[in-house]
N, C-alpha and C. Protein backbone atom coordinates (compact mmCIF):
# COMPACT_ATOMS: atom_id res chain seq x y z
N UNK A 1 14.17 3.75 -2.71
CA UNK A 1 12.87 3.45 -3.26
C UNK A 1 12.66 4.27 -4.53
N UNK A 2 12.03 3.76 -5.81
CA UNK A 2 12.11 4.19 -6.74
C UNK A 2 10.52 4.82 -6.51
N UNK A 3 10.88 6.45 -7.34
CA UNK A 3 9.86 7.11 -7.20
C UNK A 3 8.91 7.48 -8.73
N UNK A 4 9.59 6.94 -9.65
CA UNK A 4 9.17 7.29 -11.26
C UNK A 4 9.36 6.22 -12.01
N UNK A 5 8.53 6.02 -12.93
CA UNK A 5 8.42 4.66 -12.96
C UNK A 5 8.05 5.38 -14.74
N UNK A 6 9.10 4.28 -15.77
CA UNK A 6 9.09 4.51 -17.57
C UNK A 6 8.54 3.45 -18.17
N UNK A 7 7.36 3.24 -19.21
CA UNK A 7 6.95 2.20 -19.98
C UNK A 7 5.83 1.64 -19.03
N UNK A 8 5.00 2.46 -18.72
CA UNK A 8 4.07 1.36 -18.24
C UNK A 8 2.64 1.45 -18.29
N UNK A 9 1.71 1.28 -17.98
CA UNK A 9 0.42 1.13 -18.45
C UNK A 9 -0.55 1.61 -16.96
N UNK A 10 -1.44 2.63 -17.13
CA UNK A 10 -1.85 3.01 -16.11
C UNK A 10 -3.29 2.77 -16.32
N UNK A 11 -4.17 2.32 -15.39
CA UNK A 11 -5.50 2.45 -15.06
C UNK A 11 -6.06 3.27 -14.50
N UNK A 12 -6.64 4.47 -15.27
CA UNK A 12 -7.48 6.01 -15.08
C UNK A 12 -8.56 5.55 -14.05
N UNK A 13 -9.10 4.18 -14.05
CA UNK A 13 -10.32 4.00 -12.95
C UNK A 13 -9.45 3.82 -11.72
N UNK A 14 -10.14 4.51 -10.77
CA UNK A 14 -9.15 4.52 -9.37
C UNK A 14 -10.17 3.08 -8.59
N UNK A 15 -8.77 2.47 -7.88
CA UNK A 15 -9.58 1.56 -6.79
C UNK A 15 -9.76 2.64 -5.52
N UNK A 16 -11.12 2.34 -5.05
CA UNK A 16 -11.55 3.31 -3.56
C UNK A 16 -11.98 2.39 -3.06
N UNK A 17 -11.22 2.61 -1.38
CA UNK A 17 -12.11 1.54 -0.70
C UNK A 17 -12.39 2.55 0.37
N UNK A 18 -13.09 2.01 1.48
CA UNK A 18 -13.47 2.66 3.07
C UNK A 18 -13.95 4.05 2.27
N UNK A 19 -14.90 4.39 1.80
CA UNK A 19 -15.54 5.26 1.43
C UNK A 19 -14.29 6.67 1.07
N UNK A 20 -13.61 5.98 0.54
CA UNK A 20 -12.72 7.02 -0.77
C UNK A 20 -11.74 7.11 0.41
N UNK A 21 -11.04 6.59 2.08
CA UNK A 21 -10.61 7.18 2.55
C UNK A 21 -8.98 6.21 1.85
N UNK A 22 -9.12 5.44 1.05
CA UNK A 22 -7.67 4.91 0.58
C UNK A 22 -8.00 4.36 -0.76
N UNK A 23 -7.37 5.15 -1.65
CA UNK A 23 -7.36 5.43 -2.95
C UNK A 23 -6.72 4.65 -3.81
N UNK A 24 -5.72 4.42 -4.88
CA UNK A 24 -5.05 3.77 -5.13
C UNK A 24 -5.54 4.18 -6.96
N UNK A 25 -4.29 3.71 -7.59
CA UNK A 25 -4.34 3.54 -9.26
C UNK A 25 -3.70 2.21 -9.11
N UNK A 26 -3.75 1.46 -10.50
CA UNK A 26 -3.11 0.34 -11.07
C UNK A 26 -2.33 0.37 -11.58
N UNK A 27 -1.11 -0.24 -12.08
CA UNK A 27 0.09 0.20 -12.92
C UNK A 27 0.72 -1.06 -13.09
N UNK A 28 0.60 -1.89 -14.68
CA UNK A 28 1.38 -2.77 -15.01
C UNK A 28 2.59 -2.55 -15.84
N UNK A 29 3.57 -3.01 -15.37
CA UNK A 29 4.78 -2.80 -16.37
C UNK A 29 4.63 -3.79 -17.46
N UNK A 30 6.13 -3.92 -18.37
CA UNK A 30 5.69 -4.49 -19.86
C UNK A 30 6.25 -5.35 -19.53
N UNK A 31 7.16 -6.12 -18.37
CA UNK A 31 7.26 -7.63 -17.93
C UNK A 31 5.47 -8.22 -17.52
N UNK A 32 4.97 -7.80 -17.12
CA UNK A 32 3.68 -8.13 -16.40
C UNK A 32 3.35 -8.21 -15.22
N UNK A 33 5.07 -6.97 -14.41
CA UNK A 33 4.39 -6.99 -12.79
C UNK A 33 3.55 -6.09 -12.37
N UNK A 34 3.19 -5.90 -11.34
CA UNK A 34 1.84 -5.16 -11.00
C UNK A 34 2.08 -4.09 -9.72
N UNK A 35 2.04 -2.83 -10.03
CA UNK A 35 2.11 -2.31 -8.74
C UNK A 35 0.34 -1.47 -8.44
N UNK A 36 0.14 -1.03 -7.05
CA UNK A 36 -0.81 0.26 -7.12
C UNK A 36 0.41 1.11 -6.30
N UNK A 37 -0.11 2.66 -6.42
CA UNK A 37 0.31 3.77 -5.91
C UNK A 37 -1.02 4.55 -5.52
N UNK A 38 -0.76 4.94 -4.17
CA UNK A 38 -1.94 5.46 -3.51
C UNK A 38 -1.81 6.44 -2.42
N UNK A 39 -3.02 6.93 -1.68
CA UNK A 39 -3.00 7.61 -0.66
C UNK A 39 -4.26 6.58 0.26
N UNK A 40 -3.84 7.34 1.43
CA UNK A 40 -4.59 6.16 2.92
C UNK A 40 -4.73 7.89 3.75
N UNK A 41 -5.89 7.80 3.90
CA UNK A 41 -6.56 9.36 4.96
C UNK A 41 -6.44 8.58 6.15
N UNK A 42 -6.91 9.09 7.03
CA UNK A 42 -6.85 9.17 8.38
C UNK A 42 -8.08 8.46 8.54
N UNK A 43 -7.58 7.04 9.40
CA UNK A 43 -8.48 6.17 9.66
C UNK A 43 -7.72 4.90 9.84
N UNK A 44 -8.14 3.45 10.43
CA UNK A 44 -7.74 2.67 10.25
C UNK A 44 -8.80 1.06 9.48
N UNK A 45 -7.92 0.87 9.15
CA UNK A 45 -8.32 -0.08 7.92
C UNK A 45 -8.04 -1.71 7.56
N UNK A 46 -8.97 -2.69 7.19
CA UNK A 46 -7.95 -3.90 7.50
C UNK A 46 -8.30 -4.39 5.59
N UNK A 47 -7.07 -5.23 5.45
CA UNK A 47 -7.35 -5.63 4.25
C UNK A 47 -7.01 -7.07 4.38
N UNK A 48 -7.18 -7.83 3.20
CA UNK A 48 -6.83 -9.23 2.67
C UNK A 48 -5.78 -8.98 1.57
N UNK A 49 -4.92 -10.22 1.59
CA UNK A 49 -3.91 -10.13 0.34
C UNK A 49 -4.35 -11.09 -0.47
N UNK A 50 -3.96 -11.30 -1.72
CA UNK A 50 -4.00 -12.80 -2.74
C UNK A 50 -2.75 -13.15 -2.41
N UNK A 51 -1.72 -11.91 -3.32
CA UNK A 51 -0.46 -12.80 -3.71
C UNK A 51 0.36 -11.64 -2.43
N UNK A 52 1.77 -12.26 -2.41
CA UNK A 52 2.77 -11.48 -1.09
C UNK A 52 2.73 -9.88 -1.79
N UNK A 53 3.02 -9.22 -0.94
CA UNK A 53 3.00 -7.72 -1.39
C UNK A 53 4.33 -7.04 -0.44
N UNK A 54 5.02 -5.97 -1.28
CA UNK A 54 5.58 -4.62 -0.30
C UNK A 54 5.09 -3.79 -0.52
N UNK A 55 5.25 -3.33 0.94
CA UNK A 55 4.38 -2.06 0.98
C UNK A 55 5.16 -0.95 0.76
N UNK A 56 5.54 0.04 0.33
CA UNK A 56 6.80 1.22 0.64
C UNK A 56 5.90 2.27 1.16
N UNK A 57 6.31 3.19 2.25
CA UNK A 57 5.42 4.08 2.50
C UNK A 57 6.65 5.17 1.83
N UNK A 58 6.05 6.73 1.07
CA UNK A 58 7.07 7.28 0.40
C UNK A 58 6.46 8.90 0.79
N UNK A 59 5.56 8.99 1.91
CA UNK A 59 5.68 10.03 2.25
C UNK A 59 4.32 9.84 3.53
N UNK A 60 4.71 10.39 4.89
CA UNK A 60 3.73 10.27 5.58
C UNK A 60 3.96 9.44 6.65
N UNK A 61 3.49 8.75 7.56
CA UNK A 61 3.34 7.93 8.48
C UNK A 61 2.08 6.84 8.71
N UNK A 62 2.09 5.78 8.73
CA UNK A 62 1.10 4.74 8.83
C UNK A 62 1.90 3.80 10.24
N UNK A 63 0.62 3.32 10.78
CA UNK A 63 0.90 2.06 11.47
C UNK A 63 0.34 0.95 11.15
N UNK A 64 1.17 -0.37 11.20
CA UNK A 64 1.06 -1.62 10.22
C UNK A 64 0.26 -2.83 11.45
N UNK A 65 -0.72 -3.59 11.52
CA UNK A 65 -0.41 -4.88 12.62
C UNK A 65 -0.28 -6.07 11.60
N UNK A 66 0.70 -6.59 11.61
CA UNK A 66 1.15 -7.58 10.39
C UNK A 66 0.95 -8.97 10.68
N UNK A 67 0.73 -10.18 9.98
CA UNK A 67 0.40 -11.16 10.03
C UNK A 67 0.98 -12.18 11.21
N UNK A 68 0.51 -12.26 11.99
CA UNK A 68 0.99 -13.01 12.98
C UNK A 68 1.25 -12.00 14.45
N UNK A 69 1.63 -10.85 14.06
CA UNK A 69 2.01 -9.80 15.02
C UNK A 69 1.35 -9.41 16.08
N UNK A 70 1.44 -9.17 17.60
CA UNK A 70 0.55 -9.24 18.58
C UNK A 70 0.06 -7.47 18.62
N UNK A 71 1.27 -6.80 18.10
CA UNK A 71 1.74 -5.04 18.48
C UNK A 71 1.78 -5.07 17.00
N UNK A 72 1.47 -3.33 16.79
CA UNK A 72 1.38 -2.05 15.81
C UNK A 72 2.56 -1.95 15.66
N UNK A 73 3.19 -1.43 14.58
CA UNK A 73 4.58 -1.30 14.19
C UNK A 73 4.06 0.11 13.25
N UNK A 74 5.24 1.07 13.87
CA UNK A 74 4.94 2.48 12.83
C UNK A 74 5.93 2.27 11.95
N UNK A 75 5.35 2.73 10.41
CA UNK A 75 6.40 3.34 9.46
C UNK A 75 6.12 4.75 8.91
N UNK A 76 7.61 5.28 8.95
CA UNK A 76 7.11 6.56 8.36
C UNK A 76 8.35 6.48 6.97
N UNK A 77 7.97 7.56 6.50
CA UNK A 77 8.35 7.44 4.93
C UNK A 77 9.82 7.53 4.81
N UNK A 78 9.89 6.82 3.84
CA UNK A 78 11.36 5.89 2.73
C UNK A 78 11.14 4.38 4.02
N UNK A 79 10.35 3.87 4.32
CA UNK A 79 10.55 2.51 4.83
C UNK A 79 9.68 1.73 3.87
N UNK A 80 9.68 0.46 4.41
CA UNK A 80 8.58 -0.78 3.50
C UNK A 80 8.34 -1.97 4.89
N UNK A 81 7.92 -2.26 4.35
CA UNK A 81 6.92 -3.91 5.15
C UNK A 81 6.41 -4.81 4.30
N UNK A 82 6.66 -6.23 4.56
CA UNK A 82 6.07 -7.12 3.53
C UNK A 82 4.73 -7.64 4.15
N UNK A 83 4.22 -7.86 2.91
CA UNK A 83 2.64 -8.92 3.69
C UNK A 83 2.81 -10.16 2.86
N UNK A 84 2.85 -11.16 3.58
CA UNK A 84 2.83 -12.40 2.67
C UNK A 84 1.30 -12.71 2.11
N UNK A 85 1.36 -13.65 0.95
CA UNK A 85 0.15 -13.86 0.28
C UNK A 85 -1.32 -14.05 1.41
N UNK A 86 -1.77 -14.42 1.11
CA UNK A 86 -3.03 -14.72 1.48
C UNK A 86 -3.58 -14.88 2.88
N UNK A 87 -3.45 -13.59 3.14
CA UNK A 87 -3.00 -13.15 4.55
C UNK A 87 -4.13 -12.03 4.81
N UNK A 88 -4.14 -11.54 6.12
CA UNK A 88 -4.47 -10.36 6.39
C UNK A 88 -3.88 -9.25 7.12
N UNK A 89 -4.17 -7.84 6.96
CA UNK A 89 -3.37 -6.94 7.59
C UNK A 89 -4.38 -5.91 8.08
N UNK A 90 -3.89 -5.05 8.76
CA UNK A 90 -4.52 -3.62 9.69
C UNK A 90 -3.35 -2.87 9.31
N UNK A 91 -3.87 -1.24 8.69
CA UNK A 91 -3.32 -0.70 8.45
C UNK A 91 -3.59 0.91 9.06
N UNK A 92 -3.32 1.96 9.94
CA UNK A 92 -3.81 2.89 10.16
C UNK A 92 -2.93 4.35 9.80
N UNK A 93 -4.00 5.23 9.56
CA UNK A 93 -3.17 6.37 9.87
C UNK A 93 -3.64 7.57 10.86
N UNK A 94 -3.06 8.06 11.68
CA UNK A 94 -3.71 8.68 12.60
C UNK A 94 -3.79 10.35 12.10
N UNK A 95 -3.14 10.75 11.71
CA UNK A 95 -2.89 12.21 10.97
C UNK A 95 -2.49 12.53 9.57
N UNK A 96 -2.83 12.98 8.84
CA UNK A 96 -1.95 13.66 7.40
C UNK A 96 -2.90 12.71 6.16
N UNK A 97 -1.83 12.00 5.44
CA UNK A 97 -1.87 11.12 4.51
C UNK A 97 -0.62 10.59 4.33
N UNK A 98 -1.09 9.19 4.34
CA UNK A 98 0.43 8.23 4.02
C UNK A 98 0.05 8.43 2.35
N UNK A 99 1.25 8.41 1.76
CA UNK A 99 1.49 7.83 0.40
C UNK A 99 2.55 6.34 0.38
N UNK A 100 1.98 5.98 -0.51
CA UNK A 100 2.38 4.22 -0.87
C UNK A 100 2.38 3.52 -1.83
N UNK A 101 3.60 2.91 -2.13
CA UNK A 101 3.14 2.37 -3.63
C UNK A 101 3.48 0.56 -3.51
N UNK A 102 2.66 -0.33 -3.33
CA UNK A 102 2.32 -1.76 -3.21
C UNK A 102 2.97 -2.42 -4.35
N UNK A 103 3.95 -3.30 -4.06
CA UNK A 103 4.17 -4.26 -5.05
C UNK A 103 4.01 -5.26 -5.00
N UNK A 104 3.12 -6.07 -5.97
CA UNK A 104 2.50 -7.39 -5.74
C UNK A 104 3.70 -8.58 -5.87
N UNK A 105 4.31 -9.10 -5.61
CA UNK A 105 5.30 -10.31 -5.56
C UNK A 105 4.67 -11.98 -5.54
């Protein structure tokens, strides 16, 4: 998993959701793909997708319930998980802070 990222364009306004407990910046490269890089506190959380996404978790532990999935699936860091487009997901963390950096596909 790539951890540094050259040539690209960052957005200083942070996305916050669940009352600041998962953070995130914007980051377009100069093809025009799109990542965020973030932190997720302790809590669990559900989101919506537009377009398919990976998730990489790159430090920390989260548990995923993924589209269609009956059971929680843990990842802990250097793994990934995909979410297909226009979908929904549950995402938790029970201790620490996951770090993560989302690539929109």
């Amino acid at each position: 998993m790539q951890t540094q990222f050259e040539n690209i364009s960052v957005n200083a306004k942070a996305n916050i959701y669940f009352d600041g407990k998962v953070i995130s910046h914007s980051i377009e490269f100069q093809d025009g793909s799109k990542k965020t890089m973030g932190l997720i506190f302790p809590g669990s959380y559900n989101f919506d997708t537009a377009a398919a996404e990976i998730m990489e978790i790159h430090a920390g532990t989260c548990r995923a319930k993924l589209p269609g999935a009956d059971d929680w699936e843990t990842f802990e860091a250097d793994s990934t998980f995909n979410v297909p487009a226009n979908a929904n997901f549950e995402i938790a963390v029970d201790e620490g802070t996951a770090e993560y950096i989302c690539s929109f596909v």
